[in-house]
N, C-alpha and C. Protein backbone atom coordinates (compact mmCIF):
# COMPACT_ATOMS: atom_id res chain seq x y z
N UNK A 1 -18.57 0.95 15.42
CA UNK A 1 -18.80 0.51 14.04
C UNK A 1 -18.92 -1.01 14.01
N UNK A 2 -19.97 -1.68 13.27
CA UNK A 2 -20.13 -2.67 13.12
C UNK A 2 -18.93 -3.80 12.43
N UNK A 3 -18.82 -5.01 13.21
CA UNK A 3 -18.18 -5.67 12.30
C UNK A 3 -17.70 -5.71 10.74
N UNK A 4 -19.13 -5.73 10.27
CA UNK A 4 -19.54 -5.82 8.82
C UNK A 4 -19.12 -5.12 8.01
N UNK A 5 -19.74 -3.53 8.64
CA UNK A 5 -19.24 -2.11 8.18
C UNK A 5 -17.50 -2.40 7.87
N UNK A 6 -16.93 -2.66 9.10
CA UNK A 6 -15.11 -2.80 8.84
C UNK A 6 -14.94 -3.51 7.92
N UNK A 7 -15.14 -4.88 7.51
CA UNK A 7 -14.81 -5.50 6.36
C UNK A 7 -15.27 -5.34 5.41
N UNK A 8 -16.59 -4.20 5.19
CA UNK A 8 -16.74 -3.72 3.80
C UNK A 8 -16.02 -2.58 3.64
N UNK A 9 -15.05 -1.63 4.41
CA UNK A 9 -14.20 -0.65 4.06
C UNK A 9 -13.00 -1.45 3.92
N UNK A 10 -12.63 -2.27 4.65
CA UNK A 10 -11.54 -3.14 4.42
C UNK A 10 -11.54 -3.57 2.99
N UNK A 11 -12.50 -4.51 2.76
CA UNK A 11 -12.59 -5.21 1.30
C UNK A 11 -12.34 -4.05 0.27
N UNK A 12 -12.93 -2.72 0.39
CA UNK A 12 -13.36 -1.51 -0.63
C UNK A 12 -11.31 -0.90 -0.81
N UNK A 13 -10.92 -0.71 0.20
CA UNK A 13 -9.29 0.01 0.56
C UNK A 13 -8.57 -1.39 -0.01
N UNK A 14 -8.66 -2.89 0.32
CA UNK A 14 -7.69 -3.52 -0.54
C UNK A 14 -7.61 -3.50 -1.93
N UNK A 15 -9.04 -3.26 -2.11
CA UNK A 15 -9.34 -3.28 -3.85
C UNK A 15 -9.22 -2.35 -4.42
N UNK A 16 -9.19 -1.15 -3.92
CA UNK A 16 -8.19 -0.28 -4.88
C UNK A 16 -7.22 -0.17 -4.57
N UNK A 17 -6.21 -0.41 -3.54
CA UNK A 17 -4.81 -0.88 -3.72
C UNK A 17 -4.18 -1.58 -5.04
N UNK A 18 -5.29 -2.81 -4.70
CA UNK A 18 -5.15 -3.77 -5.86
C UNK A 18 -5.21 -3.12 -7.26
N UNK A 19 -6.03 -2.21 -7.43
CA UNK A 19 -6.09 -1.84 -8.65
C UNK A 19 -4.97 -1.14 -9.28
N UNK A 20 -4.47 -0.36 -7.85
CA UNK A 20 -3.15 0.57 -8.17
C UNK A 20 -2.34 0.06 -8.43
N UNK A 21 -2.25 -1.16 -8.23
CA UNK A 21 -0.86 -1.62 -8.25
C UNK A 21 -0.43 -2.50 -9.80
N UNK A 22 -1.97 -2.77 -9.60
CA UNK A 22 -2.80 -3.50 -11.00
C UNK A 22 -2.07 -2.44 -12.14
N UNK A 23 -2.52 -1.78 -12.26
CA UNK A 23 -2.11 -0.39 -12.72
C UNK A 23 -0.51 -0.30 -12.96
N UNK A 24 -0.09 -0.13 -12.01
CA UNK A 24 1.88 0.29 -11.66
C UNK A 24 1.87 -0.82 -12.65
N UNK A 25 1.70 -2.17 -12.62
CA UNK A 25 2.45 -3.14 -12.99
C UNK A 25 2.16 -3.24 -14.87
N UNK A 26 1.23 -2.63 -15.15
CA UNK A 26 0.63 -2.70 -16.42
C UNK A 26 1.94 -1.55 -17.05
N UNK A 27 1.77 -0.67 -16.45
CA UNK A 27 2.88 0.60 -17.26
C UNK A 27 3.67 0.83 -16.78
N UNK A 28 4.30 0.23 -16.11
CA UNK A 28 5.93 -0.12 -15.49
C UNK A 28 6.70 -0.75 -16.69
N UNK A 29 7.68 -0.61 -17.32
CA UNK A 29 8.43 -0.97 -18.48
C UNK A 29 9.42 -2.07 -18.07
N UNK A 30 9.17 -2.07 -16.64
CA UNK A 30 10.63 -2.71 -16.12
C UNK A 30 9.93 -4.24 -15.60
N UNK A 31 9.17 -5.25 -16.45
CA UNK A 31 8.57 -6.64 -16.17
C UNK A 31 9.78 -7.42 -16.07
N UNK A 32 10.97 -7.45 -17.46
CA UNK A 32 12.17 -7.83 -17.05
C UNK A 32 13.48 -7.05 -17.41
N UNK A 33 14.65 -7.19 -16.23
CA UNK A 33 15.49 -6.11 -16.93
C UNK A 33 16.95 -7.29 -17.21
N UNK A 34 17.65 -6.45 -17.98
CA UNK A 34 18.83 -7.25 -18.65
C UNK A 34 20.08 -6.15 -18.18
N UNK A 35 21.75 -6.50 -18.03
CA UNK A 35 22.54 -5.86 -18.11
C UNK A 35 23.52 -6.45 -18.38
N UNK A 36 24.88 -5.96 -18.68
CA UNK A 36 25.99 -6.73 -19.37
C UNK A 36 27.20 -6.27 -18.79
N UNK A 37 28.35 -6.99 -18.85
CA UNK A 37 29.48 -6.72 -17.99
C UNK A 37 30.08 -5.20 -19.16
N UNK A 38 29.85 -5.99 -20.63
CA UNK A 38 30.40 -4.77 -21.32
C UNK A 38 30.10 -3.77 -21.15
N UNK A 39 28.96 -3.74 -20.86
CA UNK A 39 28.64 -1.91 -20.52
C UNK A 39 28.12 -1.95 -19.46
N UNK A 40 28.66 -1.83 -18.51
CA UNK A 40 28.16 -1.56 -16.93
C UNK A 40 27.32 -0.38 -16.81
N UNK A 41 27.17 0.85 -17.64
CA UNK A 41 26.73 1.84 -17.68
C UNK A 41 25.00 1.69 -17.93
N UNK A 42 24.81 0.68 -18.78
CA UNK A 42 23.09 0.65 -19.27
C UNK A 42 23.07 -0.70 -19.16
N UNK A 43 21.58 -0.59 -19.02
CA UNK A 43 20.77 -1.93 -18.86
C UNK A 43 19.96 -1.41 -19.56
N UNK A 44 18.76 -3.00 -19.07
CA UNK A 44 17.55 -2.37 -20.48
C UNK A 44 16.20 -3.07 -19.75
N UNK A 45 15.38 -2.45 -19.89
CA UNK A 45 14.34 -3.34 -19.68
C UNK A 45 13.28 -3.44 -20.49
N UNK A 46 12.48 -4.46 -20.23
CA UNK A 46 11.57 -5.18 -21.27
C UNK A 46 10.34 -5.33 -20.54
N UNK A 47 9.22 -4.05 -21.28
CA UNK A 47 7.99 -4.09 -20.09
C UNK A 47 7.02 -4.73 -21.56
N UNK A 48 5.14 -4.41 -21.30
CA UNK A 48 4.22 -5.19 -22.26
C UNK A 48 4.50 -4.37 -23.22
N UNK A 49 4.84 -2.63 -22.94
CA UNK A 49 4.13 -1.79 -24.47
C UNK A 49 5.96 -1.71 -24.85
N UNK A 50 6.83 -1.77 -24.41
CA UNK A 50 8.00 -0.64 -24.84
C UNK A 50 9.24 -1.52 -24.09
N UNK A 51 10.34 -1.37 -25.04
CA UNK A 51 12.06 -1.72 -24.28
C UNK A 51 12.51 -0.67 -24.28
N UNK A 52 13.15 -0.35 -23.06
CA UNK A 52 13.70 0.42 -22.69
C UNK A 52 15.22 0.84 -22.39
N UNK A 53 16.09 1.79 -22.32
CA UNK A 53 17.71 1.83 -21.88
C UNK A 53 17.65 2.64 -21.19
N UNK A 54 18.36 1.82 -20.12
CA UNK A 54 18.60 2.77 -18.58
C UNK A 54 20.30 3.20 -19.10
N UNK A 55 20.24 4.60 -18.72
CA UNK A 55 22.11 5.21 -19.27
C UNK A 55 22.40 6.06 -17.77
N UNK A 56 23.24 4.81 -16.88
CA UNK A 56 23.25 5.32 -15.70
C UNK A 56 23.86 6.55 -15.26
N UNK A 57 24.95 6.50 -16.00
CA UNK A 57 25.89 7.90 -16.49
C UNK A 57 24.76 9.15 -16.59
N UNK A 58 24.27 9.28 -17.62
CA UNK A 58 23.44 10.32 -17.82
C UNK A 58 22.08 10.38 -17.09
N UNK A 59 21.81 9.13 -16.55
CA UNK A 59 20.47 9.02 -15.84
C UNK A 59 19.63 8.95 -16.97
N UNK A 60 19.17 9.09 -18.25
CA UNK A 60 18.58 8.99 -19.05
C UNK A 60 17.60 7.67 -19.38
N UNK A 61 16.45 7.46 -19.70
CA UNK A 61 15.87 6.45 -19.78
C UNK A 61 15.26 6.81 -21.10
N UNK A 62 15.51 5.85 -22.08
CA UNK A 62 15.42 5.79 -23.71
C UNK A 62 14.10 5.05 -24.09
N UNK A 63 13.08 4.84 -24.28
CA UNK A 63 11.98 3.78 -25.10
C UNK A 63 11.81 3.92 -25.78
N UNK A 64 11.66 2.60 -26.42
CA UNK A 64 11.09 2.69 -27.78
C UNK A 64 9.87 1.39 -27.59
N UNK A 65 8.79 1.64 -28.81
CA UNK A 65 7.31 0.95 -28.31
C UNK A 65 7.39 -0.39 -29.04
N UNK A 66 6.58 -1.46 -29.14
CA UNK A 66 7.17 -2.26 -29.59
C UNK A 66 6.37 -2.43 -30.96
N UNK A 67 6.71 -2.72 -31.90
CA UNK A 67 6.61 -2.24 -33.27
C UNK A 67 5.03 -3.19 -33.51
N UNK A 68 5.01 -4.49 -33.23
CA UNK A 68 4.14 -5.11 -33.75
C UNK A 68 4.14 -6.16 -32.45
N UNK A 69 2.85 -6.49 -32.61
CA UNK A 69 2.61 -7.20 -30.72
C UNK A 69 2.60 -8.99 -31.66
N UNK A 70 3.00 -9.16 -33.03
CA UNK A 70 2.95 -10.21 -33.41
C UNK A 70 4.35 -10.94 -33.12
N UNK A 71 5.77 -9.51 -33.14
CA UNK A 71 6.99 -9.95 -32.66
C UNK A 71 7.46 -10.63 -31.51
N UNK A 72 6.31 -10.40 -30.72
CA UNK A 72 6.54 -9.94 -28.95
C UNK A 72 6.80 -11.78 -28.90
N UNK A 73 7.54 -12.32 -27.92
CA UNK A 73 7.57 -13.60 -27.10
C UNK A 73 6.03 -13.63 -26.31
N UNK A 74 5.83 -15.15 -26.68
CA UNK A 74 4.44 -15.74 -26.15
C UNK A 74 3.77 -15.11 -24.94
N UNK A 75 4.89 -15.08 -23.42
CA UNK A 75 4.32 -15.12 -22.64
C UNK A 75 4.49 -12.98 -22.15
N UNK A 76 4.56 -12.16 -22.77
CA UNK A 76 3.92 -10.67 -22.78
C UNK A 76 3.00 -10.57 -23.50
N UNK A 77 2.61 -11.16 -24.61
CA UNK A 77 1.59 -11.26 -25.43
C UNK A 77 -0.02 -11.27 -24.39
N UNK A 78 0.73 -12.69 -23.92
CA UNK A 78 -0.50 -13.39 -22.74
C UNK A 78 -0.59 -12.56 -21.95
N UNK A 79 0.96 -12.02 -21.40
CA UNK A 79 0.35 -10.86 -20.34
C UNK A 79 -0.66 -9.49 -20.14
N UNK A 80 -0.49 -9.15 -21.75
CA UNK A 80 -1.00 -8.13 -22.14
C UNK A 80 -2.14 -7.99 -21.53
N UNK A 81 -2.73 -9.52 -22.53
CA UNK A 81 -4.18 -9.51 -22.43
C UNK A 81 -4.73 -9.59 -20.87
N UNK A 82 -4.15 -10.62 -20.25
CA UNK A 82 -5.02 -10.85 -19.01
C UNK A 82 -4.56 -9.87 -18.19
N UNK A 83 -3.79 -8.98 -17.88
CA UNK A 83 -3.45 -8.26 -17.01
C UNK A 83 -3.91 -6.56 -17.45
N UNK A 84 -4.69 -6.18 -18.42
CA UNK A 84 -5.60 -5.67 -18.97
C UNK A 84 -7.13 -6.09 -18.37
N UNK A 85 -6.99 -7.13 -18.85
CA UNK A 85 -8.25 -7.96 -17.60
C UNK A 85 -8.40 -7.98 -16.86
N UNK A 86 -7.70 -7.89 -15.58
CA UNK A 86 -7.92 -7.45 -14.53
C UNK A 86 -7.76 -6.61 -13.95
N UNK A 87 -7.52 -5.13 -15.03
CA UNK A 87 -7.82 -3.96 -14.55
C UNK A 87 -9.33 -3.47 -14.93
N UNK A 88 -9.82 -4.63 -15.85
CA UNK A 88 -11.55 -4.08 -16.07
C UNK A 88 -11.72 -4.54 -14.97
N UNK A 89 -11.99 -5.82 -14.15
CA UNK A 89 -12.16 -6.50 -13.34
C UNK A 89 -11.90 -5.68 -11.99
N UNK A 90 -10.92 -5.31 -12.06
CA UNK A 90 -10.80 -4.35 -10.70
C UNK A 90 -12.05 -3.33 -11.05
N UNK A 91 -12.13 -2.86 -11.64
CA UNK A 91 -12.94 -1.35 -12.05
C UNK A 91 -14.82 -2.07 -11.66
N UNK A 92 -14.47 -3.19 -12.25
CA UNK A 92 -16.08 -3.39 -11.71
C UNK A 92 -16.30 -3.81 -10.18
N UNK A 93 -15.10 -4.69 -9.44
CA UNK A 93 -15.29 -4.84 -8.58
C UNK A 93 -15.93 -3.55 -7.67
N UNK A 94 -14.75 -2.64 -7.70
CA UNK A 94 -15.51 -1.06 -7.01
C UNK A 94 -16.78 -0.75 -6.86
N UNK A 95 -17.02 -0.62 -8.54
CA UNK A 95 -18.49 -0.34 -8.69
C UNK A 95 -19.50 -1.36 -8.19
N UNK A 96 -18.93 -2.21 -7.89
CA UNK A 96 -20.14 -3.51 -7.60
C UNK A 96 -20.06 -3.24 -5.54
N UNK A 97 -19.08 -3.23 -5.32
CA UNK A 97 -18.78 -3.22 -3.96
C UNK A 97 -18.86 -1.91 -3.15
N UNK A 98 -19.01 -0.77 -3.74
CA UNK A 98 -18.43 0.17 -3.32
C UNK A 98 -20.98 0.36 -2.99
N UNK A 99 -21.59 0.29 -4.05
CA UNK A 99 -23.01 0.32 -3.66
C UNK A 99 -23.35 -0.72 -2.60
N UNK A 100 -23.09 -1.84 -2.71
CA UNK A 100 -23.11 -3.07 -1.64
C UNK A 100 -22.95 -3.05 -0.74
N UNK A 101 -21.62 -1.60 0.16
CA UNK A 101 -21.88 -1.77 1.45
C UNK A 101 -23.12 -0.76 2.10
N UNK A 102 -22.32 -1.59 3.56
CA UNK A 102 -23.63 -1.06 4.18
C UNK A 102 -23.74 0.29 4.44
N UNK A 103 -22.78 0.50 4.47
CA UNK A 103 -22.80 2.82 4.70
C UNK A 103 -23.27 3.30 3.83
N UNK A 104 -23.72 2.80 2.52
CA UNK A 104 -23.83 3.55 1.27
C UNK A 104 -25.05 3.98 1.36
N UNK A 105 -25.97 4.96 0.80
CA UNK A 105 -27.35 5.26 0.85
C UNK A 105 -27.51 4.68 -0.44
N UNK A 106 -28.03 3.73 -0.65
CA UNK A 106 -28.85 3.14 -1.68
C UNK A 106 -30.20 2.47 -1.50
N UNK A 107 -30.77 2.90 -2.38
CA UNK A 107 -32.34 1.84 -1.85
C UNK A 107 -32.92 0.56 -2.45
N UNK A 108 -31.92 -0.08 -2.28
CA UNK A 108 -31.93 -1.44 -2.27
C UNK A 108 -32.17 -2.67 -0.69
N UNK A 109 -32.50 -3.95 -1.48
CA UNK A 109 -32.98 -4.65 -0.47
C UNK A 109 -31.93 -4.81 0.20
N UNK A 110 -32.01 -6.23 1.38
CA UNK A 110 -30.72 -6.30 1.91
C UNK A 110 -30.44 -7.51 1.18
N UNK A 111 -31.18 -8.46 0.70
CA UNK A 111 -30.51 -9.56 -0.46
C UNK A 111 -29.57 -8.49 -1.44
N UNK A 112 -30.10 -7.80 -2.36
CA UNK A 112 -29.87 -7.18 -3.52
C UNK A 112 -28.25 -6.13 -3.07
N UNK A 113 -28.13 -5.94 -1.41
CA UNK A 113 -26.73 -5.53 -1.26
C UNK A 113 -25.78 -6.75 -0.92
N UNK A 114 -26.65 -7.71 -0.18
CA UNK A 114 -25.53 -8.82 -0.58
C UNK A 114 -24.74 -9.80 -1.22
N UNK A 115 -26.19 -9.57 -2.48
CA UNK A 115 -25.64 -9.82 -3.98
C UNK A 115 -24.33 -9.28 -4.43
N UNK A 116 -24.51 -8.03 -4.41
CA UNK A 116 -23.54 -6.73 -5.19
C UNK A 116 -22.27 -7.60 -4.14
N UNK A 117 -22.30 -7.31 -2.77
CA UNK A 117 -20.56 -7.46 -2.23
C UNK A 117 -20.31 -9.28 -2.77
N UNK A 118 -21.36 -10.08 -2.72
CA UNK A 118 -20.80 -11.55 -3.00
C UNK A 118 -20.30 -11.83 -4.81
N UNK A 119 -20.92 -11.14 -5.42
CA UNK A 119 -20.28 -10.54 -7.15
C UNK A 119 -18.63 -9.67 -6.75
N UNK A 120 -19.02 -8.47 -5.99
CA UNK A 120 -17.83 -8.17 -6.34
C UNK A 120 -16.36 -9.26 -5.29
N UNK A 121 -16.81 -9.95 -4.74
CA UNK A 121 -16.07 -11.06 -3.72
C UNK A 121 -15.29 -11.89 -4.86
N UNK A 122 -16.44 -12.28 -5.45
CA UNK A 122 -15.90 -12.97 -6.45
C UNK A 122 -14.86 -12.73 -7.98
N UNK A 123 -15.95 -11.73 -8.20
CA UNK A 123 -15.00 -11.34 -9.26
C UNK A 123 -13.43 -10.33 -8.74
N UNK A 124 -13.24 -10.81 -7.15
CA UNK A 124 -11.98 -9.71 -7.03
C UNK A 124 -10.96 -11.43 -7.15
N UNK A 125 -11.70 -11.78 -6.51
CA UNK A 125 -10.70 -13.30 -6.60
C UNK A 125 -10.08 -13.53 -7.94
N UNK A 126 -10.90 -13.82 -8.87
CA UNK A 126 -10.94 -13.87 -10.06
C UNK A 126 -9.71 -13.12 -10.98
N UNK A 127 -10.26 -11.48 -10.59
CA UNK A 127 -8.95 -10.69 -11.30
C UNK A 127 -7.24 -11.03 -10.41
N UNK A 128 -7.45 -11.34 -9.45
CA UNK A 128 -6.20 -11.70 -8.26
C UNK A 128 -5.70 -12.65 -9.76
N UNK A 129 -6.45 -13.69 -10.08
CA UNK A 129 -5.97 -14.95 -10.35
C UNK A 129 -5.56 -14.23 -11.65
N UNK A 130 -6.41 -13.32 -12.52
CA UNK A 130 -6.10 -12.65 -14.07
C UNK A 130 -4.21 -12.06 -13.69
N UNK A 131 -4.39 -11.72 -12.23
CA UNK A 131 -2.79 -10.76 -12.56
C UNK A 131 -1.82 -12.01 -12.07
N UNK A 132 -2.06 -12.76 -11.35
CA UNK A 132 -1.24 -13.83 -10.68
C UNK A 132 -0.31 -14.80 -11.82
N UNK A 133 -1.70 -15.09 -12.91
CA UNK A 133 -1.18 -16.14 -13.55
C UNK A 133 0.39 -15.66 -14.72
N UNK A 134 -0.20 -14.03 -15.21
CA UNK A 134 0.79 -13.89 -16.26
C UNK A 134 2.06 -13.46 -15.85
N UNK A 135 1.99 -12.87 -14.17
CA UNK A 135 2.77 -12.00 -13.61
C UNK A 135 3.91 -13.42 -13.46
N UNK A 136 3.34 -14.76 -12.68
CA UNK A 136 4.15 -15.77 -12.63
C UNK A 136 4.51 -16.63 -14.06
N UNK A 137 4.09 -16.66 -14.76
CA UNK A 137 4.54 -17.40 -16.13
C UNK A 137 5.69 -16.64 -16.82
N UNK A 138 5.47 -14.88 -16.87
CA UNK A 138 6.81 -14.52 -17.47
C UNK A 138 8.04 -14.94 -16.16
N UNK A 139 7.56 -14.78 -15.53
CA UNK A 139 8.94 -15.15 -13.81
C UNK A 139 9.52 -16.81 -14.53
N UNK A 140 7.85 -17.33 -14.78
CA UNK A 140 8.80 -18.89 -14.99
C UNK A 140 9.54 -18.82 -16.26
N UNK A 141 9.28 -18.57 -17.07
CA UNK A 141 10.08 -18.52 -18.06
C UNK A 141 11.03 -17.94 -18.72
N UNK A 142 11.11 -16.76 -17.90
CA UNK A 142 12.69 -15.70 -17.40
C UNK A 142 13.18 -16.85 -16.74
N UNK A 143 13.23 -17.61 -15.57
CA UNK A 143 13.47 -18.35 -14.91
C UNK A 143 14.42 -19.41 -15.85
N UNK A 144 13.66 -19.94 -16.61
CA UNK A 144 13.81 -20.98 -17.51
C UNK A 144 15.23 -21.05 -18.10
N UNK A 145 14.89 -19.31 -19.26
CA UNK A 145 16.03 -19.23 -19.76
C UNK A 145 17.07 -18.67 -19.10
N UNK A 146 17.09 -18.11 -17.52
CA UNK A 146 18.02 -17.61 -17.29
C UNK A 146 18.98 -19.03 -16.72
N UNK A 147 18.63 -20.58 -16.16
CA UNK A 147 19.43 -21.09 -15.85
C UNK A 147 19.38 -22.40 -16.85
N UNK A 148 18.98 -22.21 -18.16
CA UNK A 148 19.56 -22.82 -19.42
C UNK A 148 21.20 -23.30 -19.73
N UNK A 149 21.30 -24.09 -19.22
CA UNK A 149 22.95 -24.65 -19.76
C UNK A 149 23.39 -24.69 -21.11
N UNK A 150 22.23 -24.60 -22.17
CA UNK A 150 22.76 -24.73 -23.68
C UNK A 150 23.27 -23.48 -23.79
N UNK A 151 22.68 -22.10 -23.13
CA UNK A 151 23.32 -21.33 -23.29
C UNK A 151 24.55 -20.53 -22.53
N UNK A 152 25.60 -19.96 -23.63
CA UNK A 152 26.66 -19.47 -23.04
C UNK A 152 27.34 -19.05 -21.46
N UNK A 153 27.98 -18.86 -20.67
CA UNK A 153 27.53 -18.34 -19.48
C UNK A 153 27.94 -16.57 -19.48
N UNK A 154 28.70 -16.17 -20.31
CA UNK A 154 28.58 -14.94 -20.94
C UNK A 154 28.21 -14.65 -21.44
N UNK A 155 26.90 -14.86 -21.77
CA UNK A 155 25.44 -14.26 -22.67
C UNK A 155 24.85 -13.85 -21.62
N UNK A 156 24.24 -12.39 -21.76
CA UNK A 156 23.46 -11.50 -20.98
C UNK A 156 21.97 -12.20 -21.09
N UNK A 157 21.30 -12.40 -19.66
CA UNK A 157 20.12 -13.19 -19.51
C UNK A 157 19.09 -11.81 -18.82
N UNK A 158 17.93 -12.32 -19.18
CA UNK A 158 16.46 -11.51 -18.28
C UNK A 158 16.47 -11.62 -16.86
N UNK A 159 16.79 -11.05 -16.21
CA UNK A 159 16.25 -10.97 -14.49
C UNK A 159 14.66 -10.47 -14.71
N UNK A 160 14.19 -10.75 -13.02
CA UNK A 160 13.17 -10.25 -12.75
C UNK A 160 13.42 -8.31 -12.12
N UNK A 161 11.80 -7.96 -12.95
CA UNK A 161 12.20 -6.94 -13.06
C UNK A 161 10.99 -6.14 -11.62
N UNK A 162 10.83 -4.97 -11.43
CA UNK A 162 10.12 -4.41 -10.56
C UNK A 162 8.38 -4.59 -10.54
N UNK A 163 8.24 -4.63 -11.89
CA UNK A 163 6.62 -4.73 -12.30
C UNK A 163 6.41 -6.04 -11.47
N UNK A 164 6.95 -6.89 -12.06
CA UNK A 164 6.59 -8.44 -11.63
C UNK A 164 5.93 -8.25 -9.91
N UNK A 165 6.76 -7.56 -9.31
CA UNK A 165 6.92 -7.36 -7.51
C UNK A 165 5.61 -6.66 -7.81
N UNK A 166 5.23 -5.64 -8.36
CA UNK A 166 3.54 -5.12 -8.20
C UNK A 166 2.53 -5.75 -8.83
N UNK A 167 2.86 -6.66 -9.54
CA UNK A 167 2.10 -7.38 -10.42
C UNK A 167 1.79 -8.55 -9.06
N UNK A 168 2.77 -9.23 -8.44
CA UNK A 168 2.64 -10.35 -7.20
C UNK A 168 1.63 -9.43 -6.13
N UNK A 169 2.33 -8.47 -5.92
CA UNK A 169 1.44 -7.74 -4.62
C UNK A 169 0.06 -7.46 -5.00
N UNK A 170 -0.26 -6.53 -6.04
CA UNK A 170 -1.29 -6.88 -6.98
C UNK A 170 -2.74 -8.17 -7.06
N UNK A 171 -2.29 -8.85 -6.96
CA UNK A 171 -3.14 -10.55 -7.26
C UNK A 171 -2.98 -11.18 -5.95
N UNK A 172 -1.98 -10.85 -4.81
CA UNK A 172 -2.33 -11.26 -3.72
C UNK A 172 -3.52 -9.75 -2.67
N UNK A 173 -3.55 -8.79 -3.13
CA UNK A 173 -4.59 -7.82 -2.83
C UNK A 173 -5.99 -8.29 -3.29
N UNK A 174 -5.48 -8.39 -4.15
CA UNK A 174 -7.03 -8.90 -4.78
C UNK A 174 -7.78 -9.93 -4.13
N UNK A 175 -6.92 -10.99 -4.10
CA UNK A 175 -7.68 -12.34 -3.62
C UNK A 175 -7.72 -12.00 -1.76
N UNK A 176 -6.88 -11.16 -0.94
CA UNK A 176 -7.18 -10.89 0.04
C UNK A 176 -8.93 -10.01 0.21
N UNK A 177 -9.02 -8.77 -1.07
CA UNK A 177 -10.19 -8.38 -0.73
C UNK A 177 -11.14 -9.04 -1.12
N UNK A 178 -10.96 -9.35 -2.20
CA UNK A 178 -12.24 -10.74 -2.19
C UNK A 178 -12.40 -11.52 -1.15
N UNK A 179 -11.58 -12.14 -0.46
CA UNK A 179 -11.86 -12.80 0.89
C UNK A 179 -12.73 -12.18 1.82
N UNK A 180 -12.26 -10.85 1.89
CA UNK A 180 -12.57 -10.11 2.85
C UNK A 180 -14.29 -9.64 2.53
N UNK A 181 -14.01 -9.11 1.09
CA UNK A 181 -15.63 -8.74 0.83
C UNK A 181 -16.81 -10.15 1.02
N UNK A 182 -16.23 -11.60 0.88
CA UNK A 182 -17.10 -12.52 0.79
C UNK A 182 -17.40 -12.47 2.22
N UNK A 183 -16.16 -12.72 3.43
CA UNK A 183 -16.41 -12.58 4.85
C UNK A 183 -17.42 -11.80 5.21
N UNK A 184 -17.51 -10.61 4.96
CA UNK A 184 -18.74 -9.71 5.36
C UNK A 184 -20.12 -10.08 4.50
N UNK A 185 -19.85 -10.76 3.64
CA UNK A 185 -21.24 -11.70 3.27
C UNK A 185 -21.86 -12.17 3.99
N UNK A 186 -21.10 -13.38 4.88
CA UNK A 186 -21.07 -14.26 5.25
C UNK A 186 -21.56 -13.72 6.91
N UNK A 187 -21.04 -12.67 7.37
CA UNK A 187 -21.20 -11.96 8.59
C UNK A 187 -22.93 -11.32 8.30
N UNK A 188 -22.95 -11.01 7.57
CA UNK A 188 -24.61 -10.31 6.99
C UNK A 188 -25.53 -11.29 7.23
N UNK A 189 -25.55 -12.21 6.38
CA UNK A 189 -26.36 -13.24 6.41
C UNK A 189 -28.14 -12.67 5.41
N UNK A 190 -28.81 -13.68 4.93
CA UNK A 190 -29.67 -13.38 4.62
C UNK A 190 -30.66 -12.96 5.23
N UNK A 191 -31.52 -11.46 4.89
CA UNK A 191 -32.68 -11.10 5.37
C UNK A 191 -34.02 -11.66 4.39
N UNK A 192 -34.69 -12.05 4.99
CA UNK A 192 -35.98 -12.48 4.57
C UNK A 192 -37.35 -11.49 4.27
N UNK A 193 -38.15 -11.28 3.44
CA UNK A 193 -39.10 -10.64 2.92
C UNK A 193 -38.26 -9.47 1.95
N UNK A 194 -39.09 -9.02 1.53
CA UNK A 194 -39.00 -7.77 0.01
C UNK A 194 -38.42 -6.79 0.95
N UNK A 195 -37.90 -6.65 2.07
CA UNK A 195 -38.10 -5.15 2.99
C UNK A 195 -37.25 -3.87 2.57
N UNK A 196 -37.31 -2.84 2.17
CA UNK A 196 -36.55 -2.31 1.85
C UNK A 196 -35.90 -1.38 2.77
N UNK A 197 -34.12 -1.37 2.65
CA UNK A 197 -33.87 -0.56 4.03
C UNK A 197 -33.24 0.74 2.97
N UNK A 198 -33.06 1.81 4.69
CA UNK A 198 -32.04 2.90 4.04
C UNK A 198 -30.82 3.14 4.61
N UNK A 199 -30.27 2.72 4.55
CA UNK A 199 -28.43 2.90 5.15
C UNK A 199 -27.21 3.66 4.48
């Protein structure tokens, strides 16, 4: 198997990783979780759509959705959106990459397939950066308030929660298959005249 061939299945298998995870981290409830000495029994966590109560006793997990996205703190708001974004973004990458390689039977030129993988190269980078940025801004600002001195030191604070960890793995997939899909660009190289192949 050709070089090329490998890093366009390579690029194609990170990017839907990426997407999955893209995914996990979008409807995972657990972005940040909270717990308290008073009740050792429940915690809670705080994902984009819903807060949640973990009731360790019963094993039970409680949600409720969040009433109005006008209540929500700045930075889930932001997350919403862009990390929504780069699950369109994943979805086109596929479709853009998945015709582009070279195993595919399509009858297209060989510019016009190295268009498709250098689009979807790019736009995987791109969504990497859509999940990277919100996944790290709620971290910084959990961060923020969790080592705040104005507040109490027996006031229950936000940890980082599990999403965040697929949301990181997530946006570093991404920008790996984008690498990877541009590399096999770059390995292709341009063919010259209209020629049309069948592969």
């Amino acid at each position: 198997m050709e070089p090329r061939t490998l890093l366009e299945l390579l690029g194609v298998a990170l990017s839907a990783c990426a997407w999955i995870f893209t995914l996990a981290a979008t409807l995972r409830s657990a972005w940040l979780t909270l717990s308290t000495e008073l009740l050792p029994s429940e915690s809670y966590e705080l994902g984009l759509w819903e807060t949640c109560v973990v009731q360790d006793v019963q094993g039970a997990l409680l949600c409720q959705r969040h009433d109005s996205p006008l209540a929500l703190p700045r930075d889930i708001k932001l997350a919403r959106v862009l990390v929504c974004a780069a699950l369109c973004a994943g979805v086109l990458v596929l479709a853009l990459a998945i015709p582009g390689s070279h195993g595919v039977n399509v009858r297209v030129g060989g510019r016009a397939k190295r268009a498709l993988k250098m689009s979807a190269g790019a736009l995987s980078v791109f969504g990497g950066l859509l999940v990277l940025v919100p996944v790290s801004y709620v971290a910084h600002a959990a961060a923020l308030r969790f080592f705040d001195e104005s507040v109490p030191d027996v006031a229950p604070r936000w940890e980082f929660g599990d999403a965040l960890f697929c949301g990181w793995t997530a946006g570093v997939l991404h920008l790996l298959a984008g690498a990877v899909l541009l590399a096999s660009c770059a390995s292709q190289g341009l063919q010259t005249g209209p020629r049309t192949e069948y592969v």
